[in-house]
C-alpha atoms as a PDB file:
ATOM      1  CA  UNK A   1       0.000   0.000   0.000  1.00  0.00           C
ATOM      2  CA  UNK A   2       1.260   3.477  -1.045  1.00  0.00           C
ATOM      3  CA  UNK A   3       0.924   6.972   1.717  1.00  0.00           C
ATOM      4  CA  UNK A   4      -2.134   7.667  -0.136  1.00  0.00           C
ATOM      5  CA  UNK A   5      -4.131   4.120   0.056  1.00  0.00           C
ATOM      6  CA  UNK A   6      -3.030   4.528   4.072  1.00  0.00           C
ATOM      7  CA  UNK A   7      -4.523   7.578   4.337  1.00  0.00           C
ATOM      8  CA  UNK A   8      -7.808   6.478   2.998  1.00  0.00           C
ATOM      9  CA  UNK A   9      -7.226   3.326   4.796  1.00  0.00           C
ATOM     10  CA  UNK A  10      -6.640   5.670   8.268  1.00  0.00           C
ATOM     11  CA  UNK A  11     -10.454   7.594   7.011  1.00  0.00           C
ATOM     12  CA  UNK A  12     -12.085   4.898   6.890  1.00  0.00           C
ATOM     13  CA  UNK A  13     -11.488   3.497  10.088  1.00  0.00           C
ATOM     14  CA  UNK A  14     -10.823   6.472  12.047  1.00  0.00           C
ATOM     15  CA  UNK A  15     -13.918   8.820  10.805  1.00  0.00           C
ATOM     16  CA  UNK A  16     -16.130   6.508   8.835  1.00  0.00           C
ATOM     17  CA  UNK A  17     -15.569   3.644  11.101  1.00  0.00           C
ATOM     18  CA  UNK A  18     -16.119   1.177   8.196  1.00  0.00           C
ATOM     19  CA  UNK A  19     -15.060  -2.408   7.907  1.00  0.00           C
ATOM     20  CA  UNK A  20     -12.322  -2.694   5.532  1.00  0.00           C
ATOM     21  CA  UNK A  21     -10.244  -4.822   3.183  1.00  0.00           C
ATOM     22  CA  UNK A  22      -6.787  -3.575   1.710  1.00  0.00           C
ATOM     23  CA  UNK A  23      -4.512  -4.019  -1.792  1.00  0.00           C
ATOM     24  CA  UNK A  24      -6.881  -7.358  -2.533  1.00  0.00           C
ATOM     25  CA  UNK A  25      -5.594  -8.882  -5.738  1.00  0.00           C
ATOM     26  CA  UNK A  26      -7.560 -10.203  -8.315  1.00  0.00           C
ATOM     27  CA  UNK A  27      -6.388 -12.121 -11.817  1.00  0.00           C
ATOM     28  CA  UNK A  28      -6.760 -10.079 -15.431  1.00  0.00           C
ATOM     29  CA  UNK A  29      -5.825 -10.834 -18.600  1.00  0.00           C
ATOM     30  CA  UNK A  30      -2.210 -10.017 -18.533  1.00  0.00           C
ATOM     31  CA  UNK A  31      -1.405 -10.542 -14.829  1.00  0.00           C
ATOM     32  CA  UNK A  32      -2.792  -9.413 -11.890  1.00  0.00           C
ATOM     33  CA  UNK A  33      -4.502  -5.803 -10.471  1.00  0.00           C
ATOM     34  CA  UNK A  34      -5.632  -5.163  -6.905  1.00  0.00           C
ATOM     35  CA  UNK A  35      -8.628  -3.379  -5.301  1.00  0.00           C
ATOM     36  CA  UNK A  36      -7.174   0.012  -3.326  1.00  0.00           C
ATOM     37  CA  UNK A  37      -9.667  -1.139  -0.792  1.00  0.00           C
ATOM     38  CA  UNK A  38     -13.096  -2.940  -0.430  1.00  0.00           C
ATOM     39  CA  UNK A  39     -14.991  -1.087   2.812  1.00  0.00           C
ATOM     40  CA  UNK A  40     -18.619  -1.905   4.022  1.00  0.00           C
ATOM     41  CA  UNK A  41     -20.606   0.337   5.785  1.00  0.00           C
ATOM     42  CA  UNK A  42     -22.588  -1.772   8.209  1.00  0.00           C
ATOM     43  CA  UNK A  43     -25.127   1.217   9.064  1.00  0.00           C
ATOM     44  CA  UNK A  44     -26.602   1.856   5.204  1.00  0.00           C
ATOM     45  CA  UNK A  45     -25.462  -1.943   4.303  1.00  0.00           C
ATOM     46  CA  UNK A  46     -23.844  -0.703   1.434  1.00  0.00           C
ATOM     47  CA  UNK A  47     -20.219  -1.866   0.076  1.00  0.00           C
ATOM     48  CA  UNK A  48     -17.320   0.193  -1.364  1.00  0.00           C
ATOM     49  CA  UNK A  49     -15.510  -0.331  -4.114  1.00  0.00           C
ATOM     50  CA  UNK A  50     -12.533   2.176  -3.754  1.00  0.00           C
ATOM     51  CA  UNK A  51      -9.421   3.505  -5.986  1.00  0.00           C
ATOM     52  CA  UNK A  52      -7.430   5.479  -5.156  1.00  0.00           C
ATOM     53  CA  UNK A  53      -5.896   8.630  -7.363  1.00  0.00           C
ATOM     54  CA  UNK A  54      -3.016  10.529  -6.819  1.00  0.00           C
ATOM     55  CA  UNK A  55      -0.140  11.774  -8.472  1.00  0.00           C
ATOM     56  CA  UNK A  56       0.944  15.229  -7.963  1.00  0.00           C
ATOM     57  CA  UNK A  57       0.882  16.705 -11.230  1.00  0.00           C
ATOM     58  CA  UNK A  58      -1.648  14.596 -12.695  1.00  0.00           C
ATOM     59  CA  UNK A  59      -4.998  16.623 -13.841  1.00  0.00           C
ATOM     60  CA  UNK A  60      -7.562  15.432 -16.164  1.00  0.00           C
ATOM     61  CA  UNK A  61      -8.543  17.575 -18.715  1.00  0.00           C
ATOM     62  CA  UNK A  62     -11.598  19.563 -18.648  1.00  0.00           C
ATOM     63  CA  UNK A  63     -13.009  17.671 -21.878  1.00  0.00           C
ATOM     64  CA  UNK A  64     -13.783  14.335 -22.392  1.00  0.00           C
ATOM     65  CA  UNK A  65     -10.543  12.378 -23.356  1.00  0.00           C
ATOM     66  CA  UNK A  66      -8.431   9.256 -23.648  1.00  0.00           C
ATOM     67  CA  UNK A  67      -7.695   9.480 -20.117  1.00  0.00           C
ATOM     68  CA  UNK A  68     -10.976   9.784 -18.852  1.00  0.00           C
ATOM     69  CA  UNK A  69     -12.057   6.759 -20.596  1.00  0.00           C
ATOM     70  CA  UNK A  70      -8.933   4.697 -18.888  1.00  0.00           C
ATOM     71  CA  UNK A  71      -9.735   5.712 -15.692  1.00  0.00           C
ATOM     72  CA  UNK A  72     -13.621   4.521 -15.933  1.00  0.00           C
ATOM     73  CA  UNK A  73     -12.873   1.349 -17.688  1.00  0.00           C
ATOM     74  CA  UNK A  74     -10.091   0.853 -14.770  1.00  0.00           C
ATOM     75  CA  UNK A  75     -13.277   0.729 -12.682  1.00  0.00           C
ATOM     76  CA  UNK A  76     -15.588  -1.142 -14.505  1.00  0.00           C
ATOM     77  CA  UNK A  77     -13.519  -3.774 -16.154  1.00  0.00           C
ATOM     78  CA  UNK A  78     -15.318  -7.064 -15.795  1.00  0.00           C
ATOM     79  CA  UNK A  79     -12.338  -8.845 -14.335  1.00  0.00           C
ATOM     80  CA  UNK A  80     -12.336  -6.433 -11.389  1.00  0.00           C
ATOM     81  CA  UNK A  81     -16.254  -7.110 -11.313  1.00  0.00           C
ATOM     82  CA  UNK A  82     -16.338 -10.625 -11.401  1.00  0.00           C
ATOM     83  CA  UNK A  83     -13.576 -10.244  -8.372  1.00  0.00           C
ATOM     84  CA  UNK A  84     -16.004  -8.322  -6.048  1.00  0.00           C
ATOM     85  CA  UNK A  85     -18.888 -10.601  -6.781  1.00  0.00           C
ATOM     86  CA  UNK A  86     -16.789 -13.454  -5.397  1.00  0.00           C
ATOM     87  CA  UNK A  87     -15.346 -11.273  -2.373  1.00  0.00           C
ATOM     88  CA  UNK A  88     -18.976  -9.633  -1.708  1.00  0.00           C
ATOM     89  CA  UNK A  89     -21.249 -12.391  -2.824  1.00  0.00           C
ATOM     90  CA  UNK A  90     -24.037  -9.885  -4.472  1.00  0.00           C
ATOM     91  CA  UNK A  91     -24.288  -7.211  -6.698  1.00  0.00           C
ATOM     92  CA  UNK A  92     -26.835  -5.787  -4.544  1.00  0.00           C
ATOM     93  CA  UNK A  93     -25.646  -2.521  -2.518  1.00  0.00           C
ATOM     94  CA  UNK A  94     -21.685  -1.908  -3.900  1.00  0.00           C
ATOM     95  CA  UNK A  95     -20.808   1.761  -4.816  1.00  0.00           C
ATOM     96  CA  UNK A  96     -17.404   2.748  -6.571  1.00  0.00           C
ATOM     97  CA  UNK A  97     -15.823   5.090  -5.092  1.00  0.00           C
ATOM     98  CA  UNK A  98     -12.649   7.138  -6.485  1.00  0.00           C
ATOM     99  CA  UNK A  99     -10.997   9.239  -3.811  1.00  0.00           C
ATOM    100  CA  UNK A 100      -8.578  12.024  -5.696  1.00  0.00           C
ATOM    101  CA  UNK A 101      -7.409  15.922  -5.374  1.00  0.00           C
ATOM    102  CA  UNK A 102      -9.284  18.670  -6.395  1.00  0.00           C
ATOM    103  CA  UNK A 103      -6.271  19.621  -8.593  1.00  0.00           C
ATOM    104  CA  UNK A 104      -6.412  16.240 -10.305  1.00  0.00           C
ATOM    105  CA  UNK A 105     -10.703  17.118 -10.846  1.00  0.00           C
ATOM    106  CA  UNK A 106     -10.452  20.345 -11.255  1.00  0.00           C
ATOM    107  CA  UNK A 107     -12.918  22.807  -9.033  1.00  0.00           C
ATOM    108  CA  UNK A 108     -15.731  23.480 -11.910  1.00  0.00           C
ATOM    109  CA  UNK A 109     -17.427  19.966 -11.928  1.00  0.00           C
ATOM    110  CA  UNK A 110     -16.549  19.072 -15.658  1.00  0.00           C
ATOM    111  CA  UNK A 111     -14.838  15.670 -14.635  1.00  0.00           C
ATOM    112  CA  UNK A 112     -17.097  14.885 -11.237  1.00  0.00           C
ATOM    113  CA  UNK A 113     -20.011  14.959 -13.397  1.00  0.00           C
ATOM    114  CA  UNK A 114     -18.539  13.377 -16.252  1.00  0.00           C
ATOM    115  CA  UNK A 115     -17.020  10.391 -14.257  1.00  0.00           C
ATOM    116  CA  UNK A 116     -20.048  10.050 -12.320  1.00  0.00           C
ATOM    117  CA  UNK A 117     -22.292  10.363 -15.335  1.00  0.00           C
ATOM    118  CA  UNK A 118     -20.834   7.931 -17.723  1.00  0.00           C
ATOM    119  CA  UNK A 119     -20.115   4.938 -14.510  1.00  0.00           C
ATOM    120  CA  UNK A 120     -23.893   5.687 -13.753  1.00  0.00           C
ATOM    121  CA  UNK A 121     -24.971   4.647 -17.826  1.00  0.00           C
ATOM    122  CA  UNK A 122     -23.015   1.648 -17.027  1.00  0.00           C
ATOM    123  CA  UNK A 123     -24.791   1.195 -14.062  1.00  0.00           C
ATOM    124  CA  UNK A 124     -22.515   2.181 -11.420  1.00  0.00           C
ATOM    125  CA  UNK A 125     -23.571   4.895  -8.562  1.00  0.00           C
ATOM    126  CA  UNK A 126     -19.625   6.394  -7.792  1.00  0.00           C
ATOM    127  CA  UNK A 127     -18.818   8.931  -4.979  1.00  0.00           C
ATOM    128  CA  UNK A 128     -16.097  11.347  -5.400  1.00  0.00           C
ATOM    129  CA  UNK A 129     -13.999  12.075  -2.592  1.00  0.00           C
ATOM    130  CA  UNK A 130     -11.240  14.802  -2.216  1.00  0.00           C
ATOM    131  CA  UNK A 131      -7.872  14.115  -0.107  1.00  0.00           C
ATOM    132  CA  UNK A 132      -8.306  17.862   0.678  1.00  0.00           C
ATOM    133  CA  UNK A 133     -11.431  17.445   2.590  1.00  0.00           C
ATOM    134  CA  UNK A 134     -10.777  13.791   3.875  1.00  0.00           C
ATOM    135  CA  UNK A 135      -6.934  14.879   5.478  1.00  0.00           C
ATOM    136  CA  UNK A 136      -8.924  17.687   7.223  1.00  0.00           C
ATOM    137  CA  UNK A 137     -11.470  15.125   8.471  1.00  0.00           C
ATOM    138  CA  UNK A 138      -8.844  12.654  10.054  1.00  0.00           C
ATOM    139  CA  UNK A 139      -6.844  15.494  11.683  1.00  0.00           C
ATOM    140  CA  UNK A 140     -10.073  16.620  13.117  1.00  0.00           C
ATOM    141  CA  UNK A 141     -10.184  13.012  14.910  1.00  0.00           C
ATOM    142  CA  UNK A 142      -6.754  12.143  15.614  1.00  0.00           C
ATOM    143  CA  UNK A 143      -6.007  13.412  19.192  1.00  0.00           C
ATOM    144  CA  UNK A 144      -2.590  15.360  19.746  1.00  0.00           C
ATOM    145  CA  UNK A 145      -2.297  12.482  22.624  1.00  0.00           C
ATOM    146  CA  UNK A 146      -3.533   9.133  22.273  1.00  0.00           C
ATOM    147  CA  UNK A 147      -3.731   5.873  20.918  1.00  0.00           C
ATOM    148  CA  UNK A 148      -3.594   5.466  17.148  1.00  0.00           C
ATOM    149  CA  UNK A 149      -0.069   4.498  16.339  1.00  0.00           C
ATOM    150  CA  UNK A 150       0.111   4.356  12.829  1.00  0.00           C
ATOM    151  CA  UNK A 151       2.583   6.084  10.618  1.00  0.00           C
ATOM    152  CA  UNK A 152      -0.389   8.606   8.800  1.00  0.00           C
ATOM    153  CA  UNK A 153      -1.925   9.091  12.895  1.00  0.00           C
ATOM    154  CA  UNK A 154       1.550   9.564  14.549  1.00  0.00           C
ATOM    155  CA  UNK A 155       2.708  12.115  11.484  1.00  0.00           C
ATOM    156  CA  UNK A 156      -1.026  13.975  11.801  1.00  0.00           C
ATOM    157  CA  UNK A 157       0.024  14.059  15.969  1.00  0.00           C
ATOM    158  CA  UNK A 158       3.517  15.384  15.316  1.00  0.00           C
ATOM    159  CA  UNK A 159       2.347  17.989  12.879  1.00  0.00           C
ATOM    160  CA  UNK A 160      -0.715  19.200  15.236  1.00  0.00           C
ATOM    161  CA  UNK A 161       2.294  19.886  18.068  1.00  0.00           C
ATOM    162  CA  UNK A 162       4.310  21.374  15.570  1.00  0.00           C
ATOM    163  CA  UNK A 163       4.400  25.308  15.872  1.00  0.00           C
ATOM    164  CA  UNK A 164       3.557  25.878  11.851  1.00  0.00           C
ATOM    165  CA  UNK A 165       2.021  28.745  10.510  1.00  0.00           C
ATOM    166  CA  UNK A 166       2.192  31.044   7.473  1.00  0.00           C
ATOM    167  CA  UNK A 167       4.723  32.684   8.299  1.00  0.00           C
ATOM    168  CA  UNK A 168       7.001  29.920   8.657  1.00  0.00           C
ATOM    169  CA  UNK A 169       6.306  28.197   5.374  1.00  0.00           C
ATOM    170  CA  UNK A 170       7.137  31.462   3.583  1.00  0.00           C
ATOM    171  CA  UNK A 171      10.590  31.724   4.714  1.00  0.00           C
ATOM    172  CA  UNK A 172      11.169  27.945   3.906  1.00  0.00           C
ATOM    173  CA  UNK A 173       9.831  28.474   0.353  1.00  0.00           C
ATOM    174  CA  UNK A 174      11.770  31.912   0.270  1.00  0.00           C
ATOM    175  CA  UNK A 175      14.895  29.837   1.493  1.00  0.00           C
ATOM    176  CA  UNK A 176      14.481  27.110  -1.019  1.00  0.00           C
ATOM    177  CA  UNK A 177      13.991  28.812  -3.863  1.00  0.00           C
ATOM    178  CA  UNK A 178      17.294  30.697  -3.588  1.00  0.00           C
END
């Protein structure tokens, strides 16, 4: 699992207190691709199928394209389908959902709606989740003392101590770019 598949790994428990599955592998045609995570929410019975999408200077573009296309197909493919079907055991009550920046997106909608538009014609309901609204949601939860002892929890603890501000960051950036 990369950073970014533990810090959706650390939501999940920590905010949407989900059961969860992690990097579950599954055969295609040329070899093998894995599932970010699988997550059930026992209160709506509902399952999640979830990928997750980050690269730092990775954006879609705001019309439909090559890369869009890859991305649902990624989703949808019918290995990865047959694969949940085993794991899950129905088709009844899954939901993909693709957790990525707003930078990747973009803030005007274009590619929410588009994603979410085409998986729905296929039949898929997908929720779009932003690591810029789910990292303010763990640090919210994670106490600056306590007893979540993960890498992602203990880094979120050490930065809440951590005397950062504006300021600070602006003579760093001022100092590095010199």
């Amino acid at each position: 699992m990369d950073v970014n598949e533990k810090i959706v790994e650390q939501y999940i428990k920590l905010v949407k207190k989900w059961f969860y599955m992690t990097d579950v592998v599954f055969k295609v045609e040329n070899g093998w691709s894995n599932f970010d995570l699988l997550a059930y929410d026992h209160k709506e019975n509902v399952f999640y199928d979830i990928e997750v999408k980050y690269r730092s200077a990775y954006k879609l573009p705001k019309k439909e394209s090559k890369s869009h296309e890859k991305l649902i197909e990624q989703l949808v493919r019918p290995e990865r389908q047959k694969a949940l079907l085993e794991i899950i055991g129905s088709d009844k009550n899954i939901k993909k959902m693709l957790i990525t920046t707003k930078s990747c997106l973009g803030e005007d909608g274009f590619n929410q709606n588009y994603i979410t538009a085409k998986l729905q014609e296929r039949g898929y309901c997908c929720e779009i989740l932003y690591f810029d609204d789910i990292i303010q949601q763990l640090c919210d939860v994670v106490p600056v003392k306590g007893r979540h002892n993960t890498e992602v929890t203990q880094v979120i603890r050490l930065l809440k101590k951590m005397p950062i501000n504006k300021d600070s960051r602006k003579k760093t950036a001022k100092k590095q770019r010199k």
